[in-house]
C-alpha atoms as a PDB file:
ATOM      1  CA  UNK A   1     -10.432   5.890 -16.595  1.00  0.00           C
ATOM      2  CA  UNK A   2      -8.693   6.894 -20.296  1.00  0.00           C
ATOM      3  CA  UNK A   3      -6.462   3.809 -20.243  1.00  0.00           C
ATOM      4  CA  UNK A   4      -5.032   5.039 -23.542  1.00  0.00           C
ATOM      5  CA  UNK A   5      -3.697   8.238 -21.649  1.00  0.00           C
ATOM      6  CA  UNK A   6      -2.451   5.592 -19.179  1.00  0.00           C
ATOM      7  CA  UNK A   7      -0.219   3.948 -21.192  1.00  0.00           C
ATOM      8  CA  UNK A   8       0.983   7.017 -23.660  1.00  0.00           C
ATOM      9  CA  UNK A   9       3.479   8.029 -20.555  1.00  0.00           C
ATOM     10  CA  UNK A  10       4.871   4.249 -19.459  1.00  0.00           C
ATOM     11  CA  UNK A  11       8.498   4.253 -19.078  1.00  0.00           C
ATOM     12  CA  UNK A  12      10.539   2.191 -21.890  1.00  0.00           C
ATOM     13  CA  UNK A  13      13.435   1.662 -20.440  1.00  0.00           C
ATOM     14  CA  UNK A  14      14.068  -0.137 -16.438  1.00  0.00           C
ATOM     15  CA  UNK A  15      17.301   1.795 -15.641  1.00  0.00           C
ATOM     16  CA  UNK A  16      15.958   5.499 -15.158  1.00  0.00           C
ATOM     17  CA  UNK A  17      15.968   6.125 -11.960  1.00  0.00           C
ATOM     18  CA  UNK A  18      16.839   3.458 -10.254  1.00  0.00           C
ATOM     19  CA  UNK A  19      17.898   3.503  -6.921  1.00  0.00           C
ATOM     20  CA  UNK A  20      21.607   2.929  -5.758  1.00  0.00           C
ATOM     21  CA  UNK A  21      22.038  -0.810  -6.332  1.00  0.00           C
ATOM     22  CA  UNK A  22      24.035  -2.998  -3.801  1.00  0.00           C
ATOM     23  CA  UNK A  23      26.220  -5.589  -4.967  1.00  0.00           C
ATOM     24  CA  UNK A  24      24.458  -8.365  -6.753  1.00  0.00           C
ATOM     25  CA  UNK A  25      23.476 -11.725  -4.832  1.00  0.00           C
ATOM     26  CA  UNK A  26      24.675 -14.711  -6.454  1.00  0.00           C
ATOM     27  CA  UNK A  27      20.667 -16.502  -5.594  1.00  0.00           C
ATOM     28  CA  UNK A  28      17.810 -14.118  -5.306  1.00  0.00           C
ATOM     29  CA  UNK A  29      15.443 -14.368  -2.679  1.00  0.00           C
ATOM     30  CA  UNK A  30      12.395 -16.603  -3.487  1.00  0.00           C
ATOM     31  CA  UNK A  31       9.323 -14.901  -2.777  1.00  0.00           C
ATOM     32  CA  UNK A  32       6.089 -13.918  -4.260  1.00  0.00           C
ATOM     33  CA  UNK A  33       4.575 -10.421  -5.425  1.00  0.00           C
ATOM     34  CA  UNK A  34       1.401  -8.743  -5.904  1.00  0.00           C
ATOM     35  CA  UNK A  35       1.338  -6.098  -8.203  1.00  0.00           C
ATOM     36  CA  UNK A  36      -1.539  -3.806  -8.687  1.00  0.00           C
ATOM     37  CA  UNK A  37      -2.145  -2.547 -12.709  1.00  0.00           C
ATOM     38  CA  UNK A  38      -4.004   0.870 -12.858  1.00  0.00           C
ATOM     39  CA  UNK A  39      -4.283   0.247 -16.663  1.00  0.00           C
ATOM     40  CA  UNK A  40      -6.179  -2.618 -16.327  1.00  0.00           C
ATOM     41  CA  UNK A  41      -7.486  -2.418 -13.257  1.00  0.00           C
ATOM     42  CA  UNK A  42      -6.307  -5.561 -12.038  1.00  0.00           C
ATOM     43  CA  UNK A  43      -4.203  -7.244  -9.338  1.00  0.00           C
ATOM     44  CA  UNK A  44      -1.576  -9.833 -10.269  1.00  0.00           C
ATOM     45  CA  UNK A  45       1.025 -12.428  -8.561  1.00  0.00           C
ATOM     46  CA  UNK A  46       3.823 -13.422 -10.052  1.00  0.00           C
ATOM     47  CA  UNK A  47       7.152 -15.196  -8.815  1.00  0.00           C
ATOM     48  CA  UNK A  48       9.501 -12.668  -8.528  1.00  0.00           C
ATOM     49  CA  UNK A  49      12.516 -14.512 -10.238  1.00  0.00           C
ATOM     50  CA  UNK A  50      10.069 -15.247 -13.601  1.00  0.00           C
ATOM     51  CA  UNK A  51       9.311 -13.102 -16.047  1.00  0.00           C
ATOM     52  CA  UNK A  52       5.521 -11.199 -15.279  1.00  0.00           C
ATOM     53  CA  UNK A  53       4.096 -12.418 -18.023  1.00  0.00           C
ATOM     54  CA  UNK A  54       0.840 -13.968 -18.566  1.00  0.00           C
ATOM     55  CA  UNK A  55       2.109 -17.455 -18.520  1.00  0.00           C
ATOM     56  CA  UNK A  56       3.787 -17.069 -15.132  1.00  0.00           C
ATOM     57  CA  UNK A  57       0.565 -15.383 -13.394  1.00  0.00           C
ATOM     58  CA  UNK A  58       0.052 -17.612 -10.011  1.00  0.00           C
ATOM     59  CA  UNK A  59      -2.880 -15.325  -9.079  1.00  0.00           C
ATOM     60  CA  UNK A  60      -5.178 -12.966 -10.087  1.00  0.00           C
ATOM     61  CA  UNK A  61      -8.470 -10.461  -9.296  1.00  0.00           C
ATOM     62  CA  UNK A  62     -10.291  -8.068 -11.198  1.00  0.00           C
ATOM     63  CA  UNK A  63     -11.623  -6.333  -8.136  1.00  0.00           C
ATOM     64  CA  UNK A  64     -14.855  -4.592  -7.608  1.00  0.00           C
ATOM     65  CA  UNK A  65     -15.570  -0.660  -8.719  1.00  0.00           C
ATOM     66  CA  UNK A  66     -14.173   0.778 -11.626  1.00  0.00           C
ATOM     67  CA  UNK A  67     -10.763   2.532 -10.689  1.00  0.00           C
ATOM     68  CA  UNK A  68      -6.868   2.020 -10.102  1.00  0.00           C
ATOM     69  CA  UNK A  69      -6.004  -0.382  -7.806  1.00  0.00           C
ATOM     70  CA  UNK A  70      -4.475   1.661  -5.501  1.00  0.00           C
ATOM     71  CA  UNK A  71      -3.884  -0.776  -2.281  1.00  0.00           C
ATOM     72  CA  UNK A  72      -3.457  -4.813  -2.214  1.00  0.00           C
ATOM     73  CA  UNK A  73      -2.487  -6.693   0.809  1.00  0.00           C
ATOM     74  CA  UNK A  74      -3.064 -10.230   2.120  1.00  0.00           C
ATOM     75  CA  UNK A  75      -3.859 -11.109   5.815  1.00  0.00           C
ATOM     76  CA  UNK A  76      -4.828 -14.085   7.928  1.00  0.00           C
ATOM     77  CA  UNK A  77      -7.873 -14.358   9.835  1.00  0.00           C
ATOM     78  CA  UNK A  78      -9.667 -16.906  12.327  1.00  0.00           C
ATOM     79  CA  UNK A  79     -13.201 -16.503  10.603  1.00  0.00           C
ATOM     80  CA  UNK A  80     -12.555 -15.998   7.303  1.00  0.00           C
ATOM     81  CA  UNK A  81      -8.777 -17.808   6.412  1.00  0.00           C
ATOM     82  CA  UNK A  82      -5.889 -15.549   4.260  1.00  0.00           C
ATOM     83  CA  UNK A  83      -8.206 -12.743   2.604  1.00  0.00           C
ATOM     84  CA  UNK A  84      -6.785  -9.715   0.329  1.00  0.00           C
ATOM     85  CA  UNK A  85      -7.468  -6.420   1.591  1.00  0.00           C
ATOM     86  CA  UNK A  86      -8.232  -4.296  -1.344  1.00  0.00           C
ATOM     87  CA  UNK A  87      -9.263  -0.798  -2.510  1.00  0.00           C
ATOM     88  CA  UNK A  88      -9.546   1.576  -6.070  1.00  0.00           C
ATOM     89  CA  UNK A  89     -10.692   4.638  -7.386  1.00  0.00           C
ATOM     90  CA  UNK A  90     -10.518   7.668  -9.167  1.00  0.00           C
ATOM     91  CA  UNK A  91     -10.312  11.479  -7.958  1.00  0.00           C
ATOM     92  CA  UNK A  92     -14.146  11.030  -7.861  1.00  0.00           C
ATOM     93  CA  UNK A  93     -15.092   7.787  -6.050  1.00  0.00           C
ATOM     94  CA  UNK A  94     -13.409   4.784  -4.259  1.00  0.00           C
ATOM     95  CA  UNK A  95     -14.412   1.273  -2.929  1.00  0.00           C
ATOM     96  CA  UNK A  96     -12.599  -0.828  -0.290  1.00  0.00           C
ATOM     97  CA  UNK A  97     -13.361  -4.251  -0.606  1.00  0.00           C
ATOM     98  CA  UNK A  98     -12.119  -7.741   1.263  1.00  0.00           C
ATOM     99  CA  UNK A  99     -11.806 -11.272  -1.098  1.00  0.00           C
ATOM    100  CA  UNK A 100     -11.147 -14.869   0.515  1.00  0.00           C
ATOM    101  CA  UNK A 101      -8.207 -15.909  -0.757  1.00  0.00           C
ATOM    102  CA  UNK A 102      -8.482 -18.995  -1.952  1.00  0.00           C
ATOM    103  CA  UNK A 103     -11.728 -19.079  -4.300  1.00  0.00           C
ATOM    104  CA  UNK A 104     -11.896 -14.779  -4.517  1.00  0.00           C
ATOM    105  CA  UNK A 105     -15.444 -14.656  -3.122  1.00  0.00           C
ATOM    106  CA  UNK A 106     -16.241 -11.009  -2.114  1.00  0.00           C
ATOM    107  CA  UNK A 107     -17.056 -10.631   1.719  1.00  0.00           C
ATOM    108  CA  UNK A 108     -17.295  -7.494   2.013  1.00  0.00           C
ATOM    109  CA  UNK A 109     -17.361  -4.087  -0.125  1.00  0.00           C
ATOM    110  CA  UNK A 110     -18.085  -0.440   0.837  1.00  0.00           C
ATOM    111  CA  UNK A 111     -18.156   2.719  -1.064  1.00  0.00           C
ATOM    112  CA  UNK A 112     -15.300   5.646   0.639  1.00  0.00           C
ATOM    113  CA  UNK A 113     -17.035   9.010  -0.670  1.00  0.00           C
ATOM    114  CA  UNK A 114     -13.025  10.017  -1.280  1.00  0.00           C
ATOM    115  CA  UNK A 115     -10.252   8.665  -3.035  1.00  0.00           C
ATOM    116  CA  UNK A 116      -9.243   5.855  -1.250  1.00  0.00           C
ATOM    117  CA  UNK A 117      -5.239   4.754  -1.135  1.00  0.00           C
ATOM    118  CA  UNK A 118      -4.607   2.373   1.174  1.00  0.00           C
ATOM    119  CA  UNK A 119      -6.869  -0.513   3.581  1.00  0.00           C
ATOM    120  CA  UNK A 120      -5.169  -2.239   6.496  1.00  0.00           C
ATOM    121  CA  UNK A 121      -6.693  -4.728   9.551  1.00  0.00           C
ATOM    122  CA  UNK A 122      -6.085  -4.551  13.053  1.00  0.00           C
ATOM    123  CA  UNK A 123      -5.146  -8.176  14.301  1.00  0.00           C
ATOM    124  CA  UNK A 124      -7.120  -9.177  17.003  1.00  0.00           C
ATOM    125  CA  UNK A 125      -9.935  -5.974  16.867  1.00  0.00           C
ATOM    126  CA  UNK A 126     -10.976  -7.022  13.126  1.00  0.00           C
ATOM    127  CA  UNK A 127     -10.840  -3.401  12.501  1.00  0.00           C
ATOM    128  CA  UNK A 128     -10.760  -2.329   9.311  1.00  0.00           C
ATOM    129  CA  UNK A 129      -9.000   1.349   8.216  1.00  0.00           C
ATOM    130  CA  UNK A 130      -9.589   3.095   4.995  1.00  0.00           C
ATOM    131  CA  UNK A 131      -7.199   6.286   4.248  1.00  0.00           C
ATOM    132  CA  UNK A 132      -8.369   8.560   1.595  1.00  0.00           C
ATOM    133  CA  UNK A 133      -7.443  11.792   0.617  1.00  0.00           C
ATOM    134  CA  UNK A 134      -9.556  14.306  -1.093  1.00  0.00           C
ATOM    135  CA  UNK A 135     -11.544  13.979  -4.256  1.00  0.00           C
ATOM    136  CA  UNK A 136      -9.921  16.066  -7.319  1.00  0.00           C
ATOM    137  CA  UNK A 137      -6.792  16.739  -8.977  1.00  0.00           C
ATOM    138  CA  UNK A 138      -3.836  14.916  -6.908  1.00  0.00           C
ATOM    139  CA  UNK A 139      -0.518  15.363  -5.608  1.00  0.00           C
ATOM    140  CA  UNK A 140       0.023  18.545  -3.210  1.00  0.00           C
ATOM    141  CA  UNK A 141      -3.175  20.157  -4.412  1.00  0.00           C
ATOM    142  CA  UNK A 142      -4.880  17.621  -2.896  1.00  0.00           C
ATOM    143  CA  UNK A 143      -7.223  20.075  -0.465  1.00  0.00           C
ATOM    144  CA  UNK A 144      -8.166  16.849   2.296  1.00  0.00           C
ATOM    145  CA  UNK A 145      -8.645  13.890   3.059  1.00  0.00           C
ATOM    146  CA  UNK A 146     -10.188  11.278   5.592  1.00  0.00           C
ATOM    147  CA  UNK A 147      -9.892   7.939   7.970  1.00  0.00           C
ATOM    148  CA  UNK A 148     -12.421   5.606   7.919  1.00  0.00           C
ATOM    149  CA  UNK A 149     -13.363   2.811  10.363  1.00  0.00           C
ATOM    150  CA  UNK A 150     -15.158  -0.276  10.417  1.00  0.00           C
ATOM    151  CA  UNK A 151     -15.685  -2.703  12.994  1.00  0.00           C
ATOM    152  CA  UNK A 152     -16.953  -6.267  13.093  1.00  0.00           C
ATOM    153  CA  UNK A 153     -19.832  -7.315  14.173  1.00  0.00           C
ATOM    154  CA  UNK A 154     -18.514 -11.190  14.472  1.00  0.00           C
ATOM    155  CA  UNK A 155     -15.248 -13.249  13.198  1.00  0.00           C
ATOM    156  CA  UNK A 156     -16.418 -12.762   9.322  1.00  0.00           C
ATOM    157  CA  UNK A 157     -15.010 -10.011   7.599  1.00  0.00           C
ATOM    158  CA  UNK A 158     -18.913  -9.858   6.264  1.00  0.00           C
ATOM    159  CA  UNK A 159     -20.093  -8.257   9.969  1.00  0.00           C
ATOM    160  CA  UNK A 160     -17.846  -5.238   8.848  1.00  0.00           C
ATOM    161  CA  UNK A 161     -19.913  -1.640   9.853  1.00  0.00           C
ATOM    162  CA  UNK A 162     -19.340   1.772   9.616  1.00  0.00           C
ATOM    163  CA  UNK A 163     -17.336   2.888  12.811  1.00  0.00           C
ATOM    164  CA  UNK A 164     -18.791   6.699  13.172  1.00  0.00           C
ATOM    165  CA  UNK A 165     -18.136   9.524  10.893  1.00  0.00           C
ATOM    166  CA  UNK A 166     -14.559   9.701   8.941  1.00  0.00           C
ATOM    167  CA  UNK A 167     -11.540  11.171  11.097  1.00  0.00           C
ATOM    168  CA  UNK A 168     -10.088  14.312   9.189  1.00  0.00           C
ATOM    169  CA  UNK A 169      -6.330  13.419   7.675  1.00  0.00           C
ATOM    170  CA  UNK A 170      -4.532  15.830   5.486  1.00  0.00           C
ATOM    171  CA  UNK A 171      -3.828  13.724   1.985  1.00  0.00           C
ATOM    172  CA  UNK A 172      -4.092  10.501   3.909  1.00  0.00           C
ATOM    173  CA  UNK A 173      -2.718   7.980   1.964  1.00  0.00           C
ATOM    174  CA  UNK A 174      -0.490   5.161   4.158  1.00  0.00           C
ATOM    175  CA  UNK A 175      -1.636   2.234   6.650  1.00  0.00           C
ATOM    176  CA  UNK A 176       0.312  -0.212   9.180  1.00  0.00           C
ATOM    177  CA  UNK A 177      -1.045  -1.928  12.124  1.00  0.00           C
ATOM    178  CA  UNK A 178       1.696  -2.838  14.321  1.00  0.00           C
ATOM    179  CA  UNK A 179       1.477  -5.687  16.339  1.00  0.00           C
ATOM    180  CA  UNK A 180       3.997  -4.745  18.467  1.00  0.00           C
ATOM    181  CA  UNK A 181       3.098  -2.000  19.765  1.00  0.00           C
ATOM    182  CA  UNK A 182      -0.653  -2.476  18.686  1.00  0.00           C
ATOM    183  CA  UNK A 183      -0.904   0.427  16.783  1.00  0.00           C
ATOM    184  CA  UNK A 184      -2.127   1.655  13.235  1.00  0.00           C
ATOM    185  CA  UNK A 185       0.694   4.011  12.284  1.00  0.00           C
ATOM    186  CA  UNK A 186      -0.951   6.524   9.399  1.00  0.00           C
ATOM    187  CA  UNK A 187       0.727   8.606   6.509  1.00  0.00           C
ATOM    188  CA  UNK A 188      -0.154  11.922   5.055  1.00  0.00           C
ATOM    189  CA  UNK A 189       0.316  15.372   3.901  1.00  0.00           C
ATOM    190  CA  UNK A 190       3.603  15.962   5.827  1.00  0.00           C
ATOM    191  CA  UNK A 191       2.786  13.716   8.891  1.00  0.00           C
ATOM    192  CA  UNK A 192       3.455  10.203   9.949  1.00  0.00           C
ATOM    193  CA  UNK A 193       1.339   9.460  13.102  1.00  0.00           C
ATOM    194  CA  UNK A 194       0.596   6.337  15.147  1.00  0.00           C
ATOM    195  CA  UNK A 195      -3.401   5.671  16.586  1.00  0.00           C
ATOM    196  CA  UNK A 196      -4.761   3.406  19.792  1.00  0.00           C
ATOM    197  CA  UNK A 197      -8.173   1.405  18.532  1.00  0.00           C
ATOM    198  CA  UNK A 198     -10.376   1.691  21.388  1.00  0.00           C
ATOM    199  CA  UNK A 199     -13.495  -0.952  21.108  1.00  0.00           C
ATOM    200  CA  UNK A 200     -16.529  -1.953  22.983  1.00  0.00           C
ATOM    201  CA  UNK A 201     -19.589  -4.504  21.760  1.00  0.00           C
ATOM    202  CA  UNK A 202     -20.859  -1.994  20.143  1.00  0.00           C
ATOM    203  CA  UNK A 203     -18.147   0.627  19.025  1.00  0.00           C
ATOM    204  CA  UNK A 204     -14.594   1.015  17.695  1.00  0.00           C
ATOM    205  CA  UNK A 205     -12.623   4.382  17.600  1.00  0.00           C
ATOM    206  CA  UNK A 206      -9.473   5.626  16.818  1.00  0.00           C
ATOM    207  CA  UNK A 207      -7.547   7.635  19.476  1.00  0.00           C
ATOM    208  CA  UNK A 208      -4.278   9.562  18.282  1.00  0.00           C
ATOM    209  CA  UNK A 209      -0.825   8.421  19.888  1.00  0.00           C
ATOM    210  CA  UNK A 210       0.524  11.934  20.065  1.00  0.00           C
ATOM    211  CA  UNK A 211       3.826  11.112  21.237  1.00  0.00           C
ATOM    212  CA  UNK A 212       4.001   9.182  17.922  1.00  0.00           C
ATOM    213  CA  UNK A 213       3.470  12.128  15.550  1.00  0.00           C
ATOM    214  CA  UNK A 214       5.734  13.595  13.574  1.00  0.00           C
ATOM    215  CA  UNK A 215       5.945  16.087  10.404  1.00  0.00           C
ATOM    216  CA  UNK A 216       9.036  15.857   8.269  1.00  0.00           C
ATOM    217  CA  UNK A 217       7.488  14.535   5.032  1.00  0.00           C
ATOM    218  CA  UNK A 218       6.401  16.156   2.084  1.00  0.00           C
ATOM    219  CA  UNK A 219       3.236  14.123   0.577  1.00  0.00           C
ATOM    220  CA  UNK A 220       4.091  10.715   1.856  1.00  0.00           C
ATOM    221  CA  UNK A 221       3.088   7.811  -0.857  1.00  0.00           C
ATOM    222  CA  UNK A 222       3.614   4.311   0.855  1.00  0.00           C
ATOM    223  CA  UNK A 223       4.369   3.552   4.051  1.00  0.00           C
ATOM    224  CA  UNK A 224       5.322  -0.162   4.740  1.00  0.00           C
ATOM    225  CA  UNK A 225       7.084  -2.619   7.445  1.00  0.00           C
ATOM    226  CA  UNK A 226      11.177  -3.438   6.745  1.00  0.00           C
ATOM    227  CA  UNK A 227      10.614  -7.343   7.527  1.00  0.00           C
ATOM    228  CA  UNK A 228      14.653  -7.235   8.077  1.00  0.00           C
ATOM    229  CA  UNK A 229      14.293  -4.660  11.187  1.00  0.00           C
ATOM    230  CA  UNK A 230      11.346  -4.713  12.439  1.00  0.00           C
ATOM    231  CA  UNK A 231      12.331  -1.838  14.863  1.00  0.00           C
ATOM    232  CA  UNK A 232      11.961   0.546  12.043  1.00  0.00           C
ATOM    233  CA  UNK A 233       9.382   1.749   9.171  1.00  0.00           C
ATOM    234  CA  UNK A 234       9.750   2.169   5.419  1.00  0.00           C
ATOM    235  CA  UNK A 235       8.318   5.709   3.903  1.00  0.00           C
ATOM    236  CA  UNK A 236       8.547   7.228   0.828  1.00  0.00           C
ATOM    237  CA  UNK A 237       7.655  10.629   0.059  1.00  0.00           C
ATOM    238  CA  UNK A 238       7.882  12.693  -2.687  1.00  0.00           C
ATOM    239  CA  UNK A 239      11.610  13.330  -2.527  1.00  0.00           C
ATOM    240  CA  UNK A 240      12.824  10.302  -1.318  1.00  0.00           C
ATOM    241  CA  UNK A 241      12.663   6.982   1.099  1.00  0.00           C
ATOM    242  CA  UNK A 242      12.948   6.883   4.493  1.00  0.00           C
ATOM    243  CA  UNK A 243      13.344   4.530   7.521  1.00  0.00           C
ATOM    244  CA  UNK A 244      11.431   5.890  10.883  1.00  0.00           C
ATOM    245  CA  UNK A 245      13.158   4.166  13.993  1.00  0.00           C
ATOM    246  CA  UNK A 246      10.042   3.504  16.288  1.00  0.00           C
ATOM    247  CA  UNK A 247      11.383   3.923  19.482  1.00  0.00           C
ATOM    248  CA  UNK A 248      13.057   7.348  18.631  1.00  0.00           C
ATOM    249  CA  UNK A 249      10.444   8.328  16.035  1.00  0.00           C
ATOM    250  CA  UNK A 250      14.001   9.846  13.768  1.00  0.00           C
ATOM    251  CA  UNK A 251      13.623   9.522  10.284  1.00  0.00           C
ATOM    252  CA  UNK A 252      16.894   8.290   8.230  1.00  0.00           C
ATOM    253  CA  UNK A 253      16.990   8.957   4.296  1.00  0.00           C
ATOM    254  CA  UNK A 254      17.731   6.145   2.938  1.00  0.00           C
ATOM    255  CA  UNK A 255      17.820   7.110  -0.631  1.00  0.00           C
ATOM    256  CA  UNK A 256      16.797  10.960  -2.603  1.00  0.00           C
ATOM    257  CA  UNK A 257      15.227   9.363  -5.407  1.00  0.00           C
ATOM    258  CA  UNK A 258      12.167  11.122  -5.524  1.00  0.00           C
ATOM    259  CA  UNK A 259       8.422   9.850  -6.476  1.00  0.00           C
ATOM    260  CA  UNK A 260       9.084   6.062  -5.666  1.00  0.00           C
ATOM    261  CA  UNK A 261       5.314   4.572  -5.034  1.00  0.00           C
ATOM    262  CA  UNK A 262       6.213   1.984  -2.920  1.00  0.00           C
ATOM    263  CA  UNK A 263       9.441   0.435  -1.178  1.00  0.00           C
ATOM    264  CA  UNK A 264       9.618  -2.403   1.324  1.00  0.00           C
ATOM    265  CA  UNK A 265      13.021  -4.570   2.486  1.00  0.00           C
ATOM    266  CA  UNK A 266      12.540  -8.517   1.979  1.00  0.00           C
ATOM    267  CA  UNK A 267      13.999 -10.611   5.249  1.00  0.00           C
ATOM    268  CA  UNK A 268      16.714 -11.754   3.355  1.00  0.00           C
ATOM    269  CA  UNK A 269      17.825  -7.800   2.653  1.00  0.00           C
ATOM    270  CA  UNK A 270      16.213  -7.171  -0.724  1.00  0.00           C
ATOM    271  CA  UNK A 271      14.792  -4.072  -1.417  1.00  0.00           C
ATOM    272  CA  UNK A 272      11.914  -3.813  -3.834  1.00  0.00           C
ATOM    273  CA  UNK A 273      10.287  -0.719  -5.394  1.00  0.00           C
ATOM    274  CA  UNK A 274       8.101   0.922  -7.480  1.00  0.00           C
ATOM    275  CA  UNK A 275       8.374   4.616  -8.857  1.00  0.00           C
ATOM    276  CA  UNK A 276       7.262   7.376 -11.368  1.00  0.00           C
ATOM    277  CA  UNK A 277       9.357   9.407 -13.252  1.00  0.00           C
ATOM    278  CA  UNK A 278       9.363  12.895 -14.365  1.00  0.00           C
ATOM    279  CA  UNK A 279       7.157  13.549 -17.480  1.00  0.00           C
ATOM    280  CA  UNK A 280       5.702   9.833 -17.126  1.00  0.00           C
ATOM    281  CA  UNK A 281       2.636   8.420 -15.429  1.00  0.00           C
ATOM    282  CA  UNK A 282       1.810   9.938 -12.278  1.00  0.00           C
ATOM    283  CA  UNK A 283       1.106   6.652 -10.938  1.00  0.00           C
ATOM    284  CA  UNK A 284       4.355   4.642 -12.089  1.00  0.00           C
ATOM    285  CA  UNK A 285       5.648   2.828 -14.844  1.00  0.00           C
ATOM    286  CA  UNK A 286       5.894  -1.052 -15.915  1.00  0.00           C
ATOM    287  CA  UNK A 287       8.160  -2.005 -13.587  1.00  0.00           C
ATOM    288  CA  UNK A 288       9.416  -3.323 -10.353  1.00  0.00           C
ATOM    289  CA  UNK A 289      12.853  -2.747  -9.290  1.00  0.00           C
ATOM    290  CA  UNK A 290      14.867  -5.354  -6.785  1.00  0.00           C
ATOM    291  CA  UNK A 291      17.878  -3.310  -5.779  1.00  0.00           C
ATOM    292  CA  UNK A 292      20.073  -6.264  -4.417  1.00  0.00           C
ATOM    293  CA  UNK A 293      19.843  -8.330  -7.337  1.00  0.00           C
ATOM    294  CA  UNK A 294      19.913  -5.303  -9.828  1.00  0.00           C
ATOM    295  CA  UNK A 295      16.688  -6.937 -11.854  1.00  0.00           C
ATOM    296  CA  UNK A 296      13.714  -4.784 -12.857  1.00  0.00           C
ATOM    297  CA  UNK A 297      10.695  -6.953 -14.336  1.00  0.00           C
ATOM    298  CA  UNK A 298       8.098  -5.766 -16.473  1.00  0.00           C
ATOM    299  CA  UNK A 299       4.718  -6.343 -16.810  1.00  0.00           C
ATOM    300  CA  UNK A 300       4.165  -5.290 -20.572  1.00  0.00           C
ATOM    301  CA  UNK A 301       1.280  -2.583 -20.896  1.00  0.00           C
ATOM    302  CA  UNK A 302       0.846  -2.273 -17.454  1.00  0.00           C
ATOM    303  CA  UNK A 303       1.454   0.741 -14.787  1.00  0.00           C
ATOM    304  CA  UNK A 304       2.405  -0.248 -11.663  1.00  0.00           C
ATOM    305  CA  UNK A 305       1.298   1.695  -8.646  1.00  0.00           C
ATOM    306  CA  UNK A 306       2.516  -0.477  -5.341  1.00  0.00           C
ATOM    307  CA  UNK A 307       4.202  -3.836  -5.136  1.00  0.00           C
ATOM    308  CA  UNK A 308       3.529  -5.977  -2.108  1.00  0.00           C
ATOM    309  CA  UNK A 309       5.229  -8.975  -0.851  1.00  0.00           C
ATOM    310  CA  UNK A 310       3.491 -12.151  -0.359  1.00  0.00           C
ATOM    311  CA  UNK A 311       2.814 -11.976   3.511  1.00  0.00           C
ATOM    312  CA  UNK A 312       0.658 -11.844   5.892  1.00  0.00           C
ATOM    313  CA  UNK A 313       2.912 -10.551   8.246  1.00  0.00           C
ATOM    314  CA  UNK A 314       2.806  -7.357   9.436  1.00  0.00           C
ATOM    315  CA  UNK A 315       6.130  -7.062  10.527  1.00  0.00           C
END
C-alpha cells in the first residue's frame, strides 16, 4: 500500500458534495463512531460531537494483514462478549479477522484468496460471511467475486471453519443479517439479494431467497440497516443512495449524489456518510458527513472508507 499516493488525492475542503442537508438540530444525537483509515490502516472511535483527533480517540485497533480496512462492525455474542468483526486488503489479498472487544485479543483470523469488503454474523447460527469481489483493478472492471462461509464449531468465535467452497457473487461487496426475517441480505455488481443459512452439526450453507433478488444497482458500495425504519434498507451505489422497502423489495432514491462509501440513518433521524469525489481517492476522503446537523469532521491525514455506528444492533 503507497500511502503517499493515498493521501496526494484527500479532499481539502468538507462541503463538496455533500448531500442535501435538512434543517439543523438544535442538540445532536450522542452516539459513537468507528471509522476505518485506509492510510493507516487502522480503525478508530471517536464521539461524534468531538473533534477526531488523537486526543478524543475512545478506541482503537491496528488490525491484522497489511491492507485497507475495508469493513468494521461490532456485535454481541454469548461465548465470546461484544467482538469487532473486521476485514482488509488489497486487489491482491484479504484477511477477515474477529477481536474481543474489550482487551482486542484476536480470536479468530482467516486469509479470503479475494479482496474482501465486508464481514457480518448470523445471530443465533454463529455464522460468519465474508463478501469479496475479484482480485485486480476495482470498480466496474472488477471481473468476480465470491461468498464465503464459516461456521462454528462451539460458542467461541475461535471454533470458526471453512463452510465449503466460496459461493460465486458478481463484485460482492455488502452484508446484513436480518433478524427479522433471519436473513443475510447481500450486495453486488447490480444485485441486492437476500440468503436462508441452512445448518446441521456438522455443516452450514447458504441457500438463495429468490423472491428477495433484485437488480437495479449499478456497483453497490455499502449496504446498511436505517435504525429509524427498520422496515427498510440503506444502499448506496455508484450513482446514488437508496432505501429498499423489505416487504415490497422497491427501491426509493433517496439522494443522486454519486460514489458515497457508506450511509446509515441514526434512531434519532441523523444521517451519516462517507463519500469519494471525482478526481480524489477512490476510497474517500477525510471526512464524515452528518446531514441533520450539517457538521463534517475530519480525521487529519486520514481516508475514510465506511463509518459505522456504535451498535450491535442489527436493526
Amino acid at each position: 500500500m503507497d500511502r503517499r499516493n493515498l493521501l496526494k488525492a484527500a479532499l481539502a475542503a468538507p462541503a463538496a458534495g455533500l448531500l442535501t442537508a435538512a434543517p439543523a438540530i438544535a442538540a445532536p444525537a450522542a452516539f459513537d463512531v468507528l471509522i476505518g483509515d485506509v492510510d493507516s490502516g487502522k480503525i478508530y472511535l471517536f464521539d461524534r460531537n468531538k473533534p477526531f483527533t488523537d486526543a478524543n480517540i475512545k478506541w482503537s485497533l491496528n488490525p491484522v494483514g497489511s491492507g485497507h480496512p475495508m469493513e468494521h462492525r461490532f456485535r454481541n455474542t454469548s461465548g465470546d462478549g461484544q467482538i469487532l468483526l473486521a476485514v482488509t486488503g488489497t486487489a491482491g489479498s484479504g484477511r477477515a479477522s474477529i477481536y474481543r472487544r474489550r482487551d482486542k485479543k484476536l480470536l479468530w483470523s482467516a486469509d479470503i484468496p479475494n479482496y474482501p469488503h465486508c464481514i457480518e454474523r448470523a445471530q443465533g447460527s454463529g455464522v460468519v460471511v465474508v463478501a469479496g469481489r475479484s482480485k485486480g483493478a476495482g470498480g466496474g472492471t472488477a471481473t468476480g467475486g465470491s461468498l464465503h462461509v464459516f461456521r462454528p464449531t462451539d460458542s467461541h468465535s475461535s471454533s470458526l471453519v471453512s463452510a465449503g467452497a466460496p459461493i460465486p457473487f458478481f463484485q460482492a461487496h455488502g452484508l446484513l443479517w436480518d433478524p427479522r426475517l433471519e436473513r443475510m441480505w447481500a450486495a453486488g455488481g447490480s444485485v441486492l439479494t437476500a440468503y436462508r443459512i441452512v445448518t446441521t452439526a456438522n455443516s452450514a450453507k447458504l441457500v438463495e431467497d429468490t423472491a428477495r433478488r433484485i437488480t437495479s444497482f449499478h456497483h453497490p458500495h455499502d449496504l446498511q440497516p436505517d435504525y429509524q425504519r427498520p422496515g427498510r434498507l440503506l444502499v448506496t451505489d455508484t450513482n446514488g443512495v437508496y432505501s429498499v422497502d423489505k416487504s415490497t423489495m422497491t427501491p426509493t432514491t433517496l439522494h443522486t449524489r454519486g460514489l458515497v462509501k457508506s450511509y446509515v440513518h441514526h434512531s434519532s433521524g441523523e444521517q451519516m456518510w462517507t463519500g469519494a469525489v471525482d478526481g480524489g481517492n477512490a476510497f474517500g476522503t477525510k471526512y464524515v458527513h452528518f446531514n441533520v446537523s450539517g457538521v463534517a469532521r475530519a480525521r487529519a491525514g486520514a481516508i475514510v472508507y465506511k463509518a459505522r455506528i456504535d451498535t450491535t444492533a442489527y436493526l
